[in-house]
C-alpha atoms as a PDB file:
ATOM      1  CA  UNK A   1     122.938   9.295 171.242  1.00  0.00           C
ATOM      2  CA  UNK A   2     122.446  11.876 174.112  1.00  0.00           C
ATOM      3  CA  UNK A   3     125.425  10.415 176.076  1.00  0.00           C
ATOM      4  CA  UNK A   4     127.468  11.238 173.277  1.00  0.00           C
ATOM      5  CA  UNK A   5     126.803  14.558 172.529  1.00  0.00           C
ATOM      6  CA  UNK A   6     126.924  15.666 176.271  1.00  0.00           C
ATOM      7  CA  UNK A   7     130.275  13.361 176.393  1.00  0.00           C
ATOM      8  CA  UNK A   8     131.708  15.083 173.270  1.00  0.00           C
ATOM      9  CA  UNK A   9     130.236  18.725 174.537  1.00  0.00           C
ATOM     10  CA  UNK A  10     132.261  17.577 178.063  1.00  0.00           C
ATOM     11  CA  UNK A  11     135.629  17.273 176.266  1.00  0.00           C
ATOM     12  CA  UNK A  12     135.112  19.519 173.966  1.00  0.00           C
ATOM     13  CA  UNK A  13     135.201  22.511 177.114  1.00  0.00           C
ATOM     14  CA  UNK A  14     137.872  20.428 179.005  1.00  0.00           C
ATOM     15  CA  UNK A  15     140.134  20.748 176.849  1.00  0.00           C
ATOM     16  CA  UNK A  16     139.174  24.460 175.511  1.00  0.00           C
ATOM     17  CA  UNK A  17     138.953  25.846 178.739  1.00  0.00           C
ATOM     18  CA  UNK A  18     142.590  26.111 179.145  1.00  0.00           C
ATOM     19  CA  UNK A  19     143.143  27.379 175.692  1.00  0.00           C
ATOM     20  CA  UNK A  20     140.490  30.015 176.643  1.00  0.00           C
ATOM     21  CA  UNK A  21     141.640  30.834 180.277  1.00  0.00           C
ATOM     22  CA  UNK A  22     145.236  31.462 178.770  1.00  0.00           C
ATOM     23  CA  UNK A  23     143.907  34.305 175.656  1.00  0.00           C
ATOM     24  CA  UNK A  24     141.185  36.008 179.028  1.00  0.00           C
ATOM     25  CA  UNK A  25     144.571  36.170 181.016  1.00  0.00           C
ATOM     26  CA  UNK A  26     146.636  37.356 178.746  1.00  0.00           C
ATOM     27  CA  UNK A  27     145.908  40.976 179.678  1.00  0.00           C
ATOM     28  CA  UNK A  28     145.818  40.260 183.546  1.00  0.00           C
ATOM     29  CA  UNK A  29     149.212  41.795 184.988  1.00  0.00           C
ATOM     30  CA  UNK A  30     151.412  39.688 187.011  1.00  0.00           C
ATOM     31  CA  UNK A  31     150.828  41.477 190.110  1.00  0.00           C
ATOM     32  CA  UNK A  32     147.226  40.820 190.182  1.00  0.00           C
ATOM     33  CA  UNK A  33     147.364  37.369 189.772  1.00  0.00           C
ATOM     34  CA  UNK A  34     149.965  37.450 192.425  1.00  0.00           C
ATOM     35  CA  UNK A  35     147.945  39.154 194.569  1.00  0.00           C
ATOM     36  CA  UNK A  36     145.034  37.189 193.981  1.00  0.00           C
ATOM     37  CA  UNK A  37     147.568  33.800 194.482  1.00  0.00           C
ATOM     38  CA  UNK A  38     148.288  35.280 198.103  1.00  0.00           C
ATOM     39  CA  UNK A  39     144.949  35.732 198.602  1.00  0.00           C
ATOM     40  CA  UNK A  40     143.446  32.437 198.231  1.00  0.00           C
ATOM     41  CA  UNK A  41     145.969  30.795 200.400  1.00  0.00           C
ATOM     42  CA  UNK A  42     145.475  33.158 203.175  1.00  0.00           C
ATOM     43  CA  UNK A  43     142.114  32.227 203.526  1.00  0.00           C
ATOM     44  CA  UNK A  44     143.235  28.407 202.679  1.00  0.00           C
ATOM     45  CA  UNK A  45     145.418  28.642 205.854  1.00  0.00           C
ATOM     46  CA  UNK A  46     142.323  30.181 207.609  1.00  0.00           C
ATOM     47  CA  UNK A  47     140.353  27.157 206.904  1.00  0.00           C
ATOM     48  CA  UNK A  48     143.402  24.856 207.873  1.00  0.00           C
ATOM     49  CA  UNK A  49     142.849  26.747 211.460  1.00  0.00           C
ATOM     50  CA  UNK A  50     139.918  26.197 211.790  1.00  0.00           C
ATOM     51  CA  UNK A  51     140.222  22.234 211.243  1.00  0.00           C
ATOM     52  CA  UNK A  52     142.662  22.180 213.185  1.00  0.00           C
ATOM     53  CA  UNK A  53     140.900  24.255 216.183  1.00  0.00           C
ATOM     54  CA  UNK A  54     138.233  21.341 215.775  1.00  0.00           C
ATOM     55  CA  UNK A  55     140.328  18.246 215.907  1.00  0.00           C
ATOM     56  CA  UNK A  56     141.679  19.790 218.784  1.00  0.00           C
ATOM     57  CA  UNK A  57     138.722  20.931 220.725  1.00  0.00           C
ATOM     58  CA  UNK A  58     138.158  16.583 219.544  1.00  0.00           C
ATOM     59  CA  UNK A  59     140.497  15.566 221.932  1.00  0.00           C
ATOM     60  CA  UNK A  60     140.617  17.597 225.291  1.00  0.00           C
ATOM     61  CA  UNK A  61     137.825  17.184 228.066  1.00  0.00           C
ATOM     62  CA  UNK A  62     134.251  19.390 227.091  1.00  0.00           C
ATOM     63  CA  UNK A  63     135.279  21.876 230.152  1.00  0.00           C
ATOM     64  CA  UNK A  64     138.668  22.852 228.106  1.00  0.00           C
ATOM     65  CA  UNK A  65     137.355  23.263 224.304  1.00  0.00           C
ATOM     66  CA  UNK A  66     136.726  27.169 224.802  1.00  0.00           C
ATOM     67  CA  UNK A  67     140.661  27.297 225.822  1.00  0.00           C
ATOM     68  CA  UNK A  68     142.159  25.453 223.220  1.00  0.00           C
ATOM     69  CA  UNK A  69     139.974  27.368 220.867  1.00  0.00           C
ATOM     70  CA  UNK A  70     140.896  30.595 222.294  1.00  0.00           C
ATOM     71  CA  UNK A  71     144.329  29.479 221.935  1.00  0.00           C
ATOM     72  CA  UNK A  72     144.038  28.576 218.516  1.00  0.00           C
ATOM     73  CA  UNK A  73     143.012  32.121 217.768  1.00  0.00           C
ATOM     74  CA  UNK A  74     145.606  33.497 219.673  1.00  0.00           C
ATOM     75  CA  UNK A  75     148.282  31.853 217.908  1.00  0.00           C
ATOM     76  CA  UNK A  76     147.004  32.477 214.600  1.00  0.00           C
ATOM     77  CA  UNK A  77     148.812  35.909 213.604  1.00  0.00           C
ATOM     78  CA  UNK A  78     151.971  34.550 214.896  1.00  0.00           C
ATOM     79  CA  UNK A  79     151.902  32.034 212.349  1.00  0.00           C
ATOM     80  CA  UNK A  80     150.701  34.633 209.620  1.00  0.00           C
ATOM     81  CA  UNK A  81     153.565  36.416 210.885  1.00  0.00           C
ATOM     82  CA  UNK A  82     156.231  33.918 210.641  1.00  0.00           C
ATOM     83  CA  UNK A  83     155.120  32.391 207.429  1.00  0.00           C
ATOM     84  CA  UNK A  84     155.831  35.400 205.617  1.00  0.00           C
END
């Protein structure tokens, strides 16, 4: 019986969470949502880096991993600069 009400209270917010999200947005102006968009894959692309400055710093010698990292962050607002 109490699988089936938390089951039912599950669906029941999957699918009105949409329905909700679209009437709370509904005043939001493009632009912010835009803005917030941009946002949120700026600092996706920041994470990305930083993966990437690890599988990096992975595979060269333990004497090199401060200069690949210090490339990595070197090269990272030339990409940000280039993506745009």
């Amino acid at each position: 019986m109490k699988k089936n009400v938390i089951g039912i209270a599950l669906l029941t917010a999957l699918f009105a969470g949409p329905a909700a999200a679209q009437q709370a947005s509904s005043g939001v102006s493009p632009f912010v949502m835009n803005t917030l968009f941009i946002v949120f894959c700026g600092v996706l692309v920041m994470w990305m880096t930083a993966g990437f400055a690890m599988i990096e710093a992975g595979f060269v010698r333990g004497k090199n991993v401060i200069n690949q990292c210090a490339k990595n962050i070197g090269l990272l607002p030339s990409h940000q600069r280039h993506s745009s």
